[in-house]
PDB file of N, CA and C in Angstrom:
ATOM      1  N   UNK A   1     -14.986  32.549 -22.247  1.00  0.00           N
ATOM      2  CA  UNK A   1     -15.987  33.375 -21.574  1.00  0.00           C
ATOM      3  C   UNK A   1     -17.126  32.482 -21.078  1.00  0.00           C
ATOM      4  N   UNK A   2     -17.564  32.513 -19.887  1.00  0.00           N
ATOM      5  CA  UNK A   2     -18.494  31.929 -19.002  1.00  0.00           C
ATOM      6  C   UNK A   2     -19.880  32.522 -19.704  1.00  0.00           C
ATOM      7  N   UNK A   3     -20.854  32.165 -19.828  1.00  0.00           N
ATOM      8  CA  UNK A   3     -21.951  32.924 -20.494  1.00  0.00           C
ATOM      9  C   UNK A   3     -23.407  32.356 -18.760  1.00  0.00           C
ATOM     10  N   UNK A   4     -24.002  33.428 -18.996  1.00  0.00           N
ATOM     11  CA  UNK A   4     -25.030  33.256 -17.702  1.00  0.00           C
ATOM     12  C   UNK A   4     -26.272  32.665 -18.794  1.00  0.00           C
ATOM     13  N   UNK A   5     -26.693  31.341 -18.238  1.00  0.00           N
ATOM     14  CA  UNK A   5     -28.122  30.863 -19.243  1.00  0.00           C
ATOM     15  C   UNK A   5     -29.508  31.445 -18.350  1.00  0.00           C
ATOM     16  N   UNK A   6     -30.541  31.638 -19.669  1.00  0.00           N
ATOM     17  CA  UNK A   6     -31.467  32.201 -18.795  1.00  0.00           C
ATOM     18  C   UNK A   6     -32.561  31.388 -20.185  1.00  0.00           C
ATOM     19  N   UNK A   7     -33.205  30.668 -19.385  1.00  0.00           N
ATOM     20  CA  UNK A   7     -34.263  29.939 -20.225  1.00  0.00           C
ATOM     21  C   UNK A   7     -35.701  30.009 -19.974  1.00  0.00           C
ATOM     22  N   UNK A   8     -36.313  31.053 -21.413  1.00  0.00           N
ATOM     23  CA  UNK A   8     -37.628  31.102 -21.379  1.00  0.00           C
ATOM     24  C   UNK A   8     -38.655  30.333 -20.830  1.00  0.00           C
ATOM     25  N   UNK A   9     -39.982  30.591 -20.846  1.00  0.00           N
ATOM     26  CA  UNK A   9     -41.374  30.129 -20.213  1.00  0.00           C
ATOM     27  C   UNK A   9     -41.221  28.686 -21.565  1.00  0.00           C
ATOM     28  N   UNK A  10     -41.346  29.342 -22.692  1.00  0.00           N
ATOM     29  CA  UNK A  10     -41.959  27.965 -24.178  1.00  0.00           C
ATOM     30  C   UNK A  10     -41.059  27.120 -23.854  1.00  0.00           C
ATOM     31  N   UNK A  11     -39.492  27.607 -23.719  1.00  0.00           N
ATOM     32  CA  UNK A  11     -38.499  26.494 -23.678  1.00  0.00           C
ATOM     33  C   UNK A  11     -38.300  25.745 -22.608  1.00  0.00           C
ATOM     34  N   UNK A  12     -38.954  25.944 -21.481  1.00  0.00           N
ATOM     35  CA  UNK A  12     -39.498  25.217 -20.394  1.00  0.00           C
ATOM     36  C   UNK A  12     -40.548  24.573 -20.621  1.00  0.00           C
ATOM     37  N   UNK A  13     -41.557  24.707 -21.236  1.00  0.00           N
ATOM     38  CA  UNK A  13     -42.618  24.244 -21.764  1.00  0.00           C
ATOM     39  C   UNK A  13     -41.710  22.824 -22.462  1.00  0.00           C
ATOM     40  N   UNK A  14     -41.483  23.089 -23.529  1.00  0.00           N
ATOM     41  CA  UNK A  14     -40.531  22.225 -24.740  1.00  0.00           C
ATOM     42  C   UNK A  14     -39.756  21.531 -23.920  1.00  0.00           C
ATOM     43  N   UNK A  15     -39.086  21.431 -23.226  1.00  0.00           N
ATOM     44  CA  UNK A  15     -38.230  20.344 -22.592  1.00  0.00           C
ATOM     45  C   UNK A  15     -39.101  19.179 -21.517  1.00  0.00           C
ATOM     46  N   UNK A  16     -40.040  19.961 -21.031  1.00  0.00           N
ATOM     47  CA  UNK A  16     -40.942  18.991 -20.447  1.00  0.00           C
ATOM     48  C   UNK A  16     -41.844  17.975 -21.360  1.00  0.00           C
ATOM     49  N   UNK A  17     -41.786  18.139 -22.530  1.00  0.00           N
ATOM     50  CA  UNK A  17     -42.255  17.322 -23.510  1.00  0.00           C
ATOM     51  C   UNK A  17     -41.761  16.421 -24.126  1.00  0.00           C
ATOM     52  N   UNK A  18     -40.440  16.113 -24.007  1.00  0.00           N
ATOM     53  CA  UNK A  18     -39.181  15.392 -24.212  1.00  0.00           C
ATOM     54  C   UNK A  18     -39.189  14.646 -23.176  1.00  0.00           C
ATOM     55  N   UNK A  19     -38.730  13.032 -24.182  1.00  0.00           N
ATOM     56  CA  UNK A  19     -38.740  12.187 -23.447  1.00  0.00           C
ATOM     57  C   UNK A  19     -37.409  12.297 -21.666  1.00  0.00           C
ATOM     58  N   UNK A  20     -37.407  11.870 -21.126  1.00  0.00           N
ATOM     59  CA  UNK A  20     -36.682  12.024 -19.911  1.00  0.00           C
ATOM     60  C   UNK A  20     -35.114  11.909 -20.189  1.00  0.00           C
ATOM     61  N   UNK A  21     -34.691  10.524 -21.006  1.00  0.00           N
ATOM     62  CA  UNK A  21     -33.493  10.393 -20.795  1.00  0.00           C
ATOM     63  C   UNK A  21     -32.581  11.306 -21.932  1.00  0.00           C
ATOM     64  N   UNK A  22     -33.695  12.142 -23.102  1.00  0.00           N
ATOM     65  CA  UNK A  22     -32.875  12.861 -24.238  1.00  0.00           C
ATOM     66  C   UNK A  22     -33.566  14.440 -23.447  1.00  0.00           C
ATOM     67  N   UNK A  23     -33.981  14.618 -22.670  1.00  0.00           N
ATOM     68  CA  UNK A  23     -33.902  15.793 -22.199  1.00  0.00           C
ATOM     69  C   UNK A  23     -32.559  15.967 -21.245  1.00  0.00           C
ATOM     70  N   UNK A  24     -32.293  14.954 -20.755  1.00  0.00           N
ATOM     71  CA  UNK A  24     -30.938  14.957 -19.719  1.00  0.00           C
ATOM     72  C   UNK A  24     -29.758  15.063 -20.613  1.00  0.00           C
ATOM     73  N   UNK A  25     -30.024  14.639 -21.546  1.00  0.00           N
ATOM     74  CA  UNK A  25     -28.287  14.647 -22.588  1.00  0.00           C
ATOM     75  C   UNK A  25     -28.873  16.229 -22.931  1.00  0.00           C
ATOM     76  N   UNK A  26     -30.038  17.071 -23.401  1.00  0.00           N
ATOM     77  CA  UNK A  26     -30.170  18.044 -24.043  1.00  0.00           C
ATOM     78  C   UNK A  26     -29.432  19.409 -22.826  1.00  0.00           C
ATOM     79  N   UNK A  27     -29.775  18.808 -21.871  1.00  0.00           N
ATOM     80  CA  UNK A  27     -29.381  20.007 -20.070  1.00  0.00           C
ATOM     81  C   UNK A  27     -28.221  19.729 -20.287  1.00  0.00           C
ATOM     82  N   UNK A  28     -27.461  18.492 -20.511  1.00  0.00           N
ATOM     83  CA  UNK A  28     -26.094  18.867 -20.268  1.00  0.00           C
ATOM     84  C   UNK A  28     -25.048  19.457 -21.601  1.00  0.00           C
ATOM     85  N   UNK A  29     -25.494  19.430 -22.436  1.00  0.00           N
ATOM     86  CA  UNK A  29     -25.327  19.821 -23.463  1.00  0.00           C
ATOM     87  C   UNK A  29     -25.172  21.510 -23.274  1.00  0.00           C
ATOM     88  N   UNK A  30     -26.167  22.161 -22.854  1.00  0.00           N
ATOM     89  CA  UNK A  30     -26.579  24.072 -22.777  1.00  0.00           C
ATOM     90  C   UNK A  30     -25.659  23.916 -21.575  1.00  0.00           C
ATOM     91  N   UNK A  31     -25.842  23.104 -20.481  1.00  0.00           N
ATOM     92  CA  UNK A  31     -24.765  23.209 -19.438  1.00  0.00           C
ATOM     93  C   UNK A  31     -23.138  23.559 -20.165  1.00  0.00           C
ATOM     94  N   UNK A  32     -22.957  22.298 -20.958  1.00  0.00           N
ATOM     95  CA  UNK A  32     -21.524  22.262 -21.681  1.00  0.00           C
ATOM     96  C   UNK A  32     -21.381  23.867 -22.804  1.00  0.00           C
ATOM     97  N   UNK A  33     -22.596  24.440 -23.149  1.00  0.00           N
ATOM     98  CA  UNK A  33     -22.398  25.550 -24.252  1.00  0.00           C
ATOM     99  C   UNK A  33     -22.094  26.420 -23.491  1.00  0.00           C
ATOM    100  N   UNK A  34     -22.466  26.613 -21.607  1.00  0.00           N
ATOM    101  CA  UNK A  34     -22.012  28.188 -21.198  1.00  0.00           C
ATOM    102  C   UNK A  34     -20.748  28.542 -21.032  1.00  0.00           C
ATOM    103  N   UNK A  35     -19.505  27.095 -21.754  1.00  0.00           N
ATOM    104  CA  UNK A  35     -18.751  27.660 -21.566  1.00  0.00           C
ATOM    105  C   UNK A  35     -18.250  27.748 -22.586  1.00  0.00           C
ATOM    106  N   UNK A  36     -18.082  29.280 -23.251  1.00  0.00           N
ATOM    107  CA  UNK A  36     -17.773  30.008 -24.640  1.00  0.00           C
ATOM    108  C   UNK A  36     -18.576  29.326 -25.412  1.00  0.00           C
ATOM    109  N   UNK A  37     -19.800  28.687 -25.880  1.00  0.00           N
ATOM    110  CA  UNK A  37     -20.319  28.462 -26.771  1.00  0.00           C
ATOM    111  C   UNK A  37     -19.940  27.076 -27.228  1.00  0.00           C
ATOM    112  N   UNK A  38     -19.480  25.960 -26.920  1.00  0.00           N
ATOM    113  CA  UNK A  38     -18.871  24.906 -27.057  1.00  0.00           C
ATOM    114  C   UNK A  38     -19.844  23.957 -27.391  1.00  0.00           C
ATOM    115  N   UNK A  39     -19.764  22.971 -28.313  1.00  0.00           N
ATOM    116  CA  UNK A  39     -20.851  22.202 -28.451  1.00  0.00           C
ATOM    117  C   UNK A  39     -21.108  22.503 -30.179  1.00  0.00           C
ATOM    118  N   UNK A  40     -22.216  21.493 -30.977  1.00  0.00           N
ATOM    119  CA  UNK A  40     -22.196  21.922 -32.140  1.00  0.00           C
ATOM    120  C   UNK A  40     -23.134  23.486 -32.252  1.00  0.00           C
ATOM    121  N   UNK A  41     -22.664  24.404 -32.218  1.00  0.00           N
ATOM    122  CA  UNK A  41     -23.101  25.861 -32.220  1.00  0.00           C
ATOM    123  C   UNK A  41     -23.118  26.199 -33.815  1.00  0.00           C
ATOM    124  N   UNK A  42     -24.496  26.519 -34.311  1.00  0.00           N
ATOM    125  CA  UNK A  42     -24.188  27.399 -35.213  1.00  0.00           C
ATOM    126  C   UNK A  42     -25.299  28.594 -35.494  1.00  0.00           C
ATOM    127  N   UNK A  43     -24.319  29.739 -36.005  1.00  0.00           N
ATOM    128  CA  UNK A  43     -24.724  31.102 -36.177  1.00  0.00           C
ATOM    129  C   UNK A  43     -26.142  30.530 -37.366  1.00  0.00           C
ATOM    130  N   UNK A  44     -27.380  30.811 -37.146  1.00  0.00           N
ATOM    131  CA  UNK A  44     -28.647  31.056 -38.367  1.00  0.00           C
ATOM    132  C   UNK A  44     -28.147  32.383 -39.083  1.00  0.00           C
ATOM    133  N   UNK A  45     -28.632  32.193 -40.733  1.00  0.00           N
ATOM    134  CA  UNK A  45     -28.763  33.036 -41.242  1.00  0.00           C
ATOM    135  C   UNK A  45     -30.137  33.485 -41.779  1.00  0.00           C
ATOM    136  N   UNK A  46     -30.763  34.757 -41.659  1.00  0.00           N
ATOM    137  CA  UNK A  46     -31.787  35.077 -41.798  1.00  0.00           C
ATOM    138  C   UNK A  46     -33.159  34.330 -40.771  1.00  0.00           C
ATOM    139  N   UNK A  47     -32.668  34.339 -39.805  1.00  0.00           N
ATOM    140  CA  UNK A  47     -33.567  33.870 -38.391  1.00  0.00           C
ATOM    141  C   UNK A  47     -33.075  34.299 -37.254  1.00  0.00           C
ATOM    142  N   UNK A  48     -34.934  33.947 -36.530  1.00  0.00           N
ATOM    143  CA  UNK A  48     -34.601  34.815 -34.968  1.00  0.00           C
ATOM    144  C   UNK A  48     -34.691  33.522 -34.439  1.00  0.00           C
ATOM    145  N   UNK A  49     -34.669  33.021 -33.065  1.00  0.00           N
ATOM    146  CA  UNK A  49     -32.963  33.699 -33.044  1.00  0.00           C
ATOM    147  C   UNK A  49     -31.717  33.488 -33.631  1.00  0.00           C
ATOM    148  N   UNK A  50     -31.186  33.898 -33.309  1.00  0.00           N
ATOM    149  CA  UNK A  50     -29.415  33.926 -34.481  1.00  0.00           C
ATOM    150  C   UNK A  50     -28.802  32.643 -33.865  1.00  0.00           C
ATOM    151  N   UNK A  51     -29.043  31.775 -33.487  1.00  0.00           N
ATOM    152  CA  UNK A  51     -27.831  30.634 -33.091  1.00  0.00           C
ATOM    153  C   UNK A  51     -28.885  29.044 -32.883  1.00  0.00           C
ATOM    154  N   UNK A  52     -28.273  28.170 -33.097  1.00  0.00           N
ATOM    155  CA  UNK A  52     -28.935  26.919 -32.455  1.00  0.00           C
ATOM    156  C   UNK A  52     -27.619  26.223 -32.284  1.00  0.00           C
ATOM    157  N   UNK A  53     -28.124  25.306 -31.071  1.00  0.00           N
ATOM    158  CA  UNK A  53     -27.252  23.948 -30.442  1.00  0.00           C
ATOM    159  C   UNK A  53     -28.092  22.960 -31.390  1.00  0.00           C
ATOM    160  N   UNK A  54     -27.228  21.745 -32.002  1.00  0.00           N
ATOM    161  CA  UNK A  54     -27.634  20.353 -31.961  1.00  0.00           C
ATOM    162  C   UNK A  54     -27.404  19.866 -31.017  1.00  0.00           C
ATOM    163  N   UNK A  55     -28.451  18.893 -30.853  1.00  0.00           N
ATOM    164  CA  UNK A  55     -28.094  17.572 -29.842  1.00  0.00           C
ATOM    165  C   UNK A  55     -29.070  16.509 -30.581  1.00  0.00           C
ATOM    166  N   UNK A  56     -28.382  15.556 -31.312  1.00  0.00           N
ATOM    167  CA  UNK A  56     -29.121  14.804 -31.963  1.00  0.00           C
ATOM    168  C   UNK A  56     -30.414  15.268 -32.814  1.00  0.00           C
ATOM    169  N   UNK A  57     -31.634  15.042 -32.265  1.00  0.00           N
ATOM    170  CA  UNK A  57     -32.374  15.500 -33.468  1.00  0.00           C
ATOM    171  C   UNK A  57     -33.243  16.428 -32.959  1.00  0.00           C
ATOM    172  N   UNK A  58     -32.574  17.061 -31.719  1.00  0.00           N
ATOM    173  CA  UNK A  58     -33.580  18.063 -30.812  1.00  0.00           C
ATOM    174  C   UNK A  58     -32.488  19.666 -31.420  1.00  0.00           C
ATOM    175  N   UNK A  59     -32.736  20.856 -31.336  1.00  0.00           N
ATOM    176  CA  UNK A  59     -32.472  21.867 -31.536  1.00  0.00           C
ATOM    177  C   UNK A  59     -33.037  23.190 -30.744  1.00  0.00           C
ATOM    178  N   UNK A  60     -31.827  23.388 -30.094  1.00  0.00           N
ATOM    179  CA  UNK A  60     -32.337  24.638 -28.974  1.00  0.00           C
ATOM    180  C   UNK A  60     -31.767  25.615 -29.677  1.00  0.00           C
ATOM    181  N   UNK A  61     -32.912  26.550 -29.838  1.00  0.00           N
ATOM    182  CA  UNK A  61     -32.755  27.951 -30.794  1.00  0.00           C
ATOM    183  C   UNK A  61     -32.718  28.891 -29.606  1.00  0.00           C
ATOM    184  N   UNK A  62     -31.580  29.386 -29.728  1.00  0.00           N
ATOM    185  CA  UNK A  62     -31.276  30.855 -28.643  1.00  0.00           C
ATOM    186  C   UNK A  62     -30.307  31.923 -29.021  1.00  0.00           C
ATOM    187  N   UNK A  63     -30.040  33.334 -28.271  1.00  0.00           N
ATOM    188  CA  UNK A  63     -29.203  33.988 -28.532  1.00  0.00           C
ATOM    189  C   UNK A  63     -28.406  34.668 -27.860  1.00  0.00           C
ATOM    190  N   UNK A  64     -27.516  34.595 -27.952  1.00  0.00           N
ATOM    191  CA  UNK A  64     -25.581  35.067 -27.215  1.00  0.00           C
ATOM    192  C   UNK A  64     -25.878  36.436 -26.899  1.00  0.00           C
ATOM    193  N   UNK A  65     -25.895  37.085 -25.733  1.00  0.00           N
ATOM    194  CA  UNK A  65     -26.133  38.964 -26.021  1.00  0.00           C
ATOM    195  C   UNK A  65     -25.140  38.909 -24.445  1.00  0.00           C
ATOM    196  N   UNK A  66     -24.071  40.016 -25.005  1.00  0.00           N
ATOM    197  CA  UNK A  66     -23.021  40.253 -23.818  1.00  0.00           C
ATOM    198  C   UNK A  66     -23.063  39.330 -23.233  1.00  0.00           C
ATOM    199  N   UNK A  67     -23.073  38.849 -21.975  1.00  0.00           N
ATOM    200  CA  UNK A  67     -22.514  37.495 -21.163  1.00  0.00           C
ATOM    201  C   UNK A  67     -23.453  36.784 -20.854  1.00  0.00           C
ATOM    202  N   UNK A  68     -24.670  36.690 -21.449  1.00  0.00           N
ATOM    203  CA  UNK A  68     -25.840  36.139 -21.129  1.00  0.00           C
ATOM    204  C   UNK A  68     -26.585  35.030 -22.249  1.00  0.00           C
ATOM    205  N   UNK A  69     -26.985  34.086 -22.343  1.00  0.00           N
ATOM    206  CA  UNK A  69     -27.390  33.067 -23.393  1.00  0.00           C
ATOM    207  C   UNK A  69     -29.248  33.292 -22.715  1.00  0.00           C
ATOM    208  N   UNK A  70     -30.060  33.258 -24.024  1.00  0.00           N
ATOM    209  CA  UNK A  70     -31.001  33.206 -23.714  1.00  0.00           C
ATOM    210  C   UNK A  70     -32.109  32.386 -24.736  1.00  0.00           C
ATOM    211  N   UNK A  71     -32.380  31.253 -24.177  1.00  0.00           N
ATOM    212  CA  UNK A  71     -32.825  29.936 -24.850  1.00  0.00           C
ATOM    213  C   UNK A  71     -34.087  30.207 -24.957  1.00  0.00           C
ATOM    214  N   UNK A  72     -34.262  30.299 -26.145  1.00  0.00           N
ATOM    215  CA  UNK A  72     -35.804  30.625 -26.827  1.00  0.00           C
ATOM    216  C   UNK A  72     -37.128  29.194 -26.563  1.00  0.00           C
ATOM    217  N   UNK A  73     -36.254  28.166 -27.880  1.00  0.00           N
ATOM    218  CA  UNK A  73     -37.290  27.231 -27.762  1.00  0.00           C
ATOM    219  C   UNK A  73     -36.426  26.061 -27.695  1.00  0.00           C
ATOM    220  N   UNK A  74     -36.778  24.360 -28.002  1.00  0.00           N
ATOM    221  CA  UNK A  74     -36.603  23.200 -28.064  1.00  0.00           C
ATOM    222  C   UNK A  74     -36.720  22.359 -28.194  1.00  0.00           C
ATOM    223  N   UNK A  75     -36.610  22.660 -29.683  1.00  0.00           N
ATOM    224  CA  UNK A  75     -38.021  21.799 -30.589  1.00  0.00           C
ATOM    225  C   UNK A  75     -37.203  20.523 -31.494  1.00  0.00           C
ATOM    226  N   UNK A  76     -37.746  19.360 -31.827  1.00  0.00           N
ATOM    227  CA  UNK A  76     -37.373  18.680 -32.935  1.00  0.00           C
ATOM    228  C   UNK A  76     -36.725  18.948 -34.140  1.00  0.00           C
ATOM    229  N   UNK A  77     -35.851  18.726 -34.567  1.00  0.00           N
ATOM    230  CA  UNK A  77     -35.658  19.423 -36.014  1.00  0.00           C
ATOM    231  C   UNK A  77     -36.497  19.699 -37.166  1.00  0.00           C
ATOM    232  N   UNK A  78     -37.636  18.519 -37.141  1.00  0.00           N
ATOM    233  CA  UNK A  78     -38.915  19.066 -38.308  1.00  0.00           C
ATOM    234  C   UNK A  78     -39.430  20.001 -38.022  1.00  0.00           C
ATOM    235  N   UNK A  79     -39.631  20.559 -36.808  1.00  0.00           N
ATOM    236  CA  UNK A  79     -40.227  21.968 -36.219  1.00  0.00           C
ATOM    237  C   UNK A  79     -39.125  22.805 -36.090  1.00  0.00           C
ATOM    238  N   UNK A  80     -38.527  22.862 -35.994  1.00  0.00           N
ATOM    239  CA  UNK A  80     -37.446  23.985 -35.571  1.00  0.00           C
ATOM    240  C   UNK A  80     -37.520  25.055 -36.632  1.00  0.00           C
ATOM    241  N   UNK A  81     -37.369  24.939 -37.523  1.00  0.00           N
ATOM    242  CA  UNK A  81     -37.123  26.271 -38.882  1.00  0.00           C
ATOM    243  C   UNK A  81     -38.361  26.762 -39.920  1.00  0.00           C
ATOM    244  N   UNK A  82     -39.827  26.412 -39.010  1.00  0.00           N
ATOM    245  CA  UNK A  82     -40.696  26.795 -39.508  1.00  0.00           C
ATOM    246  C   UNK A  82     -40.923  28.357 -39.389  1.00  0.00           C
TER     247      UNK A  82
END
């Protein structure tokens, strides 16, 4: 399943704060997840939102709803699960 990405105002914010060449591996990465979720994906338990991508030590927290992915934030891993 093809998933449509739709990425928030913060998580636009958050990627512009990232250095240049690990923001380009992080785009192709959500590029590589719209198709069926591919990539290291995993379901959170007891958090919003319900899913994060790794990509090294960055973590995009978002969530799967019918055919649509919608990327919250994109934060470091010391920030991510506060």
């Amino acid at each position: 399943m093809n998933y449509k990405i739709e990425i928030m105002p913060k998580a636009i914010k958050d990627i512009k704060r990232i250095p240049k060449a690990e923001a380009a591996t992080i785009i192709d990465k959500i590029n590589a997840m719209s198709n069926n979720l591919s990539g290291d994906v995993k379901k959170l338990t007891n958090f919003t939102p319900e899913y994060r991508l790794r990509v090294g030590n960055w973590r995009v927290l978002f969530e799967a709803e019918g055919g649509k992915i919608v990327i919250y934030r994109i934060l470091h891993r010391r920030e991510a699960y506060r």
